[in-house]
C-alpha atoms as a PDB file:
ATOM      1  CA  UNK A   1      -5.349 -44.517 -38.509  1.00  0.00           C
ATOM      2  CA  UNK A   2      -6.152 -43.512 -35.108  1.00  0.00           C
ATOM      3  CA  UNK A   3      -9.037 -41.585 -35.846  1.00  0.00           C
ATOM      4  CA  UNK A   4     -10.705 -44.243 -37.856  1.00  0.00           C
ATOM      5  CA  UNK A   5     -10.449 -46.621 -34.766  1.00  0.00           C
ATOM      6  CA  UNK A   6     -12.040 -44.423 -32.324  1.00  0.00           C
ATOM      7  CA  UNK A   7     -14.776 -43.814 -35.033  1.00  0.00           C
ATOM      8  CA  UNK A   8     -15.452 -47.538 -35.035  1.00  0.00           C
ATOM      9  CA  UNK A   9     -15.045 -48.280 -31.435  1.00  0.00           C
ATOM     10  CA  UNK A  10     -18.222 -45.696 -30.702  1.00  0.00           C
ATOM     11  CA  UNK A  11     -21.256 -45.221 -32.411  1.00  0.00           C
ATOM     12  CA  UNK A  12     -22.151 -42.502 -34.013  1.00  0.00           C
ATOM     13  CA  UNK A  13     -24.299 -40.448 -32.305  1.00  0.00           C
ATOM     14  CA  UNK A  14     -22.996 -41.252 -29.030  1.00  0.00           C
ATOM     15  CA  UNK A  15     -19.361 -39.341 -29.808  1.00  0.00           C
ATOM     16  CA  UNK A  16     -20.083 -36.140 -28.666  1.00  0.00           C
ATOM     17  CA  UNK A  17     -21.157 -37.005 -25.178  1.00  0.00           C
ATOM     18  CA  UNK A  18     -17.896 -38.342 -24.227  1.00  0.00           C
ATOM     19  CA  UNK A  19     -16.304 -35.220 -24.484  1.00  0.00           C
ATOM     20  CA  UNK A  20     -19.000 -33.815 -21.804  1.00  0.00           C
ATOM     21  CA  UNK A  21     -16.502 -34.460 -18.729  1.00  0.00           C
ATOM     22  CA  UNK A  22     -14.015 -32.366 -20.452  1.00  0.00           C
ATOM     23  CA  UNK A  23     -15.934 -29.567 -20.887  1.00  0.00           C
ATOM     24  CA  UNK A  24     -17.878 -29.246 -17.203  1.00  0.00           C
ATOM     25  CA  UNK A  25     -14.132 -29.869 -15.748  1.00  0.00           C
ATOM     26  CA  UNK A  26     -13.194 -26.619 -18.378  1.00  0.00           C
ATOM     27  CA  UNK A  27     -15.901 -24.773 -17.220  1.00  0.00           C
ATOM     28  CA  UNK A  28     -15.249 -25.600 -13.189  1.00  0.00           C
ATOM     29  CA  UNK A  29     -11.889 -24.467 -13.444  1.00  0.00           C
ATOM     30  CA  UNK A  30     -12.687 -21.043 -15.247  1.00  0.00           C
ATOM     31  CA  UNK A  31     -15.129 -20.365 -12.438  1.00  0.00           C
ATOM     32  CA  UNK A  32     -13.028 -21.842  -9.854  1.00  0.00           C
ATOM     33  CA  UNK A  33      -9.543 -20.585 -10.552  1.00  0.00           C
ATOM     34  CA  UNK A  34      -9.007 -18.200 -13.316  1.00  0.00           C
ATOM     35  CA  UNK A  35     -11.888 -15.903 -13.027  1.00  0.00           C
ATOM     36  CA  UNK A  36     -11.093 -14.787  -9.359  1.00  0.00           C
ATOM     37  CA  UNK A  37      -7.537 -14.507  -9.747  1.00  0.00           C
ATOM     38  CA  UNK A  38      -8.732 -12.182 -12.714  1.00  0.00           C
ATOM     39  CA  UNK A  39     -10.646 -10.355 -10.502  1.00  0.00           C
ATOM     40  CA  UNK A  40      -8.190 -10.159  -7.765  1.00  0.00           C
ATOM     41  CA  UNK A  41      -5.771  -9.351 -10.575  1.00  0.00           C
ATOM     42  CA  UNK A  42      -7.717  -6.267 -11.268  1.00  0.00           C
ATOM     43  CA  UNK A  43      -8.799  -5.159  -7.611  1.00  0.00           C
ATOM     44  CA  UNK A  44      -4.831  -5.137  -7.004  1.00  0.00           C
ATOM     45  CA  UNK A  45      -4.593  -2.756  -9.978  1.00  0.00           C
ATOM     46  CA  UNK A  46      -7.323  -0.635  -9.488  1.00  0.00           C
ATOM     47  CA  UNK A  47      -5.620   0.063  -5.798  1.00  0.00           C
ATOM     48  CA  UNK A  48      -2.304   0.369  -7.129  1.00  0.00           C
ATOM     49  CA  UNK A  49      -3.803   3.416  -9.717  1.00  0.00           C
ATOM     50  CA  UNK A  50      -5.922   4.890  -6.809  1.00  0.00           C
ATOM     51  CA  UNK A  51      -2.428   5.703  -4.265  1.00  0.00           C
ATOM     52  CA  UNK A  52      -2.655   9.328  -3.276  1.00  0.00           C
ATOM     53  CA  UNK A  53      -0.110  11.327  -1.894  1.00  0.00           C
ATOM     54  CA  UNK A  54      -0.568  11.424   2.201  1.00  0.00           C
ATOM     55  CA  UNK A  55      -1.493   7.813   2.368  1.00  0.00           C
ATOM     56  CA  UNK A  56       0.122   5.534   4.487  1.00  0.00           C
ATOM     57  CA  UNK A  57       1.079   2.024   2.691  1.00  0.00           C
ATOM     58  CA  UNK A  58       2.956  -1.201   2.854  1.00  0.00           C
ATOM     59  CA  UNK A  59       4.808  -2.472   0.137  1.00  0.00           C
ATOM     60  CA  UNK A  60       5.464  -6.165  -0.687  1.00  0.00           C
ATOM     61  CA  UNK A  61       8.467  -6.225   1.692  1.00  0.00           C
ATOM     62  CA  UNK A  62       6.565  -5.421   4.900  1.00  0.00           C
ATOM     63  CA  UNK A  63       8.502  -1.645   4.635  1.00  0.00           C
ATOM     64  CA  UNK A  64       5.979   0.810   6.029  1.00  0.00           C
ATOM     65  CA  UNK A  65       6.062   4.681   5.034  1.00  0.00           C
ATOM     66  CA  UNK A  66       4.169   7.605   3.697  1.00  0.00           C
ATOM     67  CA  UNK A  67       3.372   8.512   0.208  1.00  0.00           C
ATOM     68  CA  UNK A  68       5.195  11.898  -0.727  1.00  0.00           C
ATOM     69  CA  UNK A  69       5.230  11.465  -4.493  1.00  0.00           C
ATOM     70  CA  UNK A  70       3.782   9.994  -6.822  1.00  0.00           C
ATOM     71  CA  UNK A  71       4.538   9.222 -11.022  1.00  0.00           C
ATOM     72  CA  UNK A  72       2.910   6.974 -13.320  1.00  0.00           C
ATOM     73  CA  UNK A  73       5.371   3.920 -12.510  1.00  0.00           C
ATOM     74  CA  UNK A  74       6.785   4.809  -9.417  1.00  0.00           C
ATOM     75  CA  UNK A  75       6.320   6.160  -6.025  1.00  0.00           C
ATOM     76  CA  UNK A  76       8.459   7.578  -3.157  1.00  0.00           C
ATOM     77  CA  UNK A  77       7.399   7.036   0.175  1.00  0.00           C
ATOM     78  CA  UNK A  78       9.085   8.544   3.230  1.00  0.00           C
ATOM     79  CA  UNK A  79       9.837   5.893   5.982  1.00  0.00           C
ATOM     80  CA  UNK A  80      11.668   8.074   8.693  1.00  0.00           C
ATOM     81  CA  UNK A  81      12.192  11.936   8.804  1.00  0.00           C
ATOM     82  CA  UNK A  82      14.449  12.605   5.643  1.00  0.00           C
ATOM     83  CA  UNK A  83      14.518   8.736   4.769  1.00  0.00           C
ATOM     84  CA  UNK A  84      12.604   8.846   1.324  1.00  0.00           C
ATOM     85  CA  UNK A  85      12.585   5.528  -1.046  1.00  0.00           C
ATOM     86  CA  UNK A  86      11.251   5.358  -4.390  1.00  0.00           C
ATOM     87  CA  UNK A  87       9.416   1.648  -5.718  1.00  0.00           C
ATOM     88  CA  UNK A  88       7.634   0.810  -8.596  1.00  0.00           C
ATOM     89  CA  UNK A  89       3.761   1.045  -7.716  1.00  0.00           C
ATOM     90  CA  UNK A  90       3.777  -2.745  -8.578  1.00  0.00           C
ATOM     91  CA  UNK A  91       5.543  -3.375  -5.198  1.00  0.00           C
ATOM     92  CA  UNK A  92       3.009  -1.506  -2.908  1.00  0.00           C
ATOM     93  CA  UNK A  93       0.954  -4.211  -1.157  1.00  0.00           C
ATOM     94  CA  UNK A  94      -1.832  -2.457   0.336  1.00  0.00           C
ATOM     95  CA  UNK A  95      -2.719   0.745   2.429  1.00  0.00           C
ATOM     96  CA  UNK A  96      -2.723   0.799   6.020  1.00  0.00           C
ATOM     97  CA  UNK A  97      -6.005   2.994   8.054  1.00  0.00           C
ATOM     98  CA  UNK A  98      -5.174   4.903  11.183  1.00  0.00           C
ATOM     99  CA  UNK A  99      -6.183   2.394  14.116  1.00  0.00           C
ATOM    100  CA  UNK A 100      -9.462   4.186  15.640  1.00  0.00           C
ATOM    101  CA  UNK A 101      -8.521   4.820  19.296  1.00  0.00           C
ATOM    102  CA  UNK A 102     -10.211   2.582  22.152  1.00  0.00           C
ATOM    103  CA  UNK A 103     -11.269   4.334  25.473  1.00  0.00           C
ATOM    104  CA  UNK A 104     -10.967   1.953  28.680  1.00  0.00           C
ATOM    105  CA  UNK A 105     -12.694   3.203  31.250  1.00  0.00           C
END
């Protein structure tokens, strides 16, 4: 029943371009939103599979340390002498570079 009336409230040929609007805000959004959290999605992995023993990282929790071992799920990090914590890789939040050293004169 409702299909018949929107056939015969719109001419024929004209039906497709209605549904125009719908698709550009489709395609806006896929550009937009989902395709860089995709890619962020996968530069966050990438990272995660590239952690190398003798790096210093972060994890999600602001908890700094060193990597000392590393397993295909987890890693332990050492975050004082003898202190040594193991986390899932999923909860290391990025890698921190040695600050290059300033000379004042």
């Amino acid at each position: 029943m409702l299909l018949t009336l929107l056939l015969q409230a719109r001419p024929a040929g004209e039906s497709w371009v209605s549904f125009l609007p719908l698709i550009g805000i489709a395609v806006v959004m896929y550009f937009f939103m989902i395709r860089p959290q995709q890619r962020k999605a996968a530069e966050a992995k990438r990272f995660r599979d590239s952690i190398a023993k003798g790096s210093t990282i972060v994890t999600i929790g602001g908890l700094h340390g060193k990597v000392l071992d590393v397993s295909d799920e987890s890693v332990t990090i050492e975050v004082d002498r003898g202190t040594r914590l193991k986390f899932d890789r999923s909860a290391i939040a990025r890698e921190v570079k040695p600050a290059k050293e300033t000379i004042t004169n």
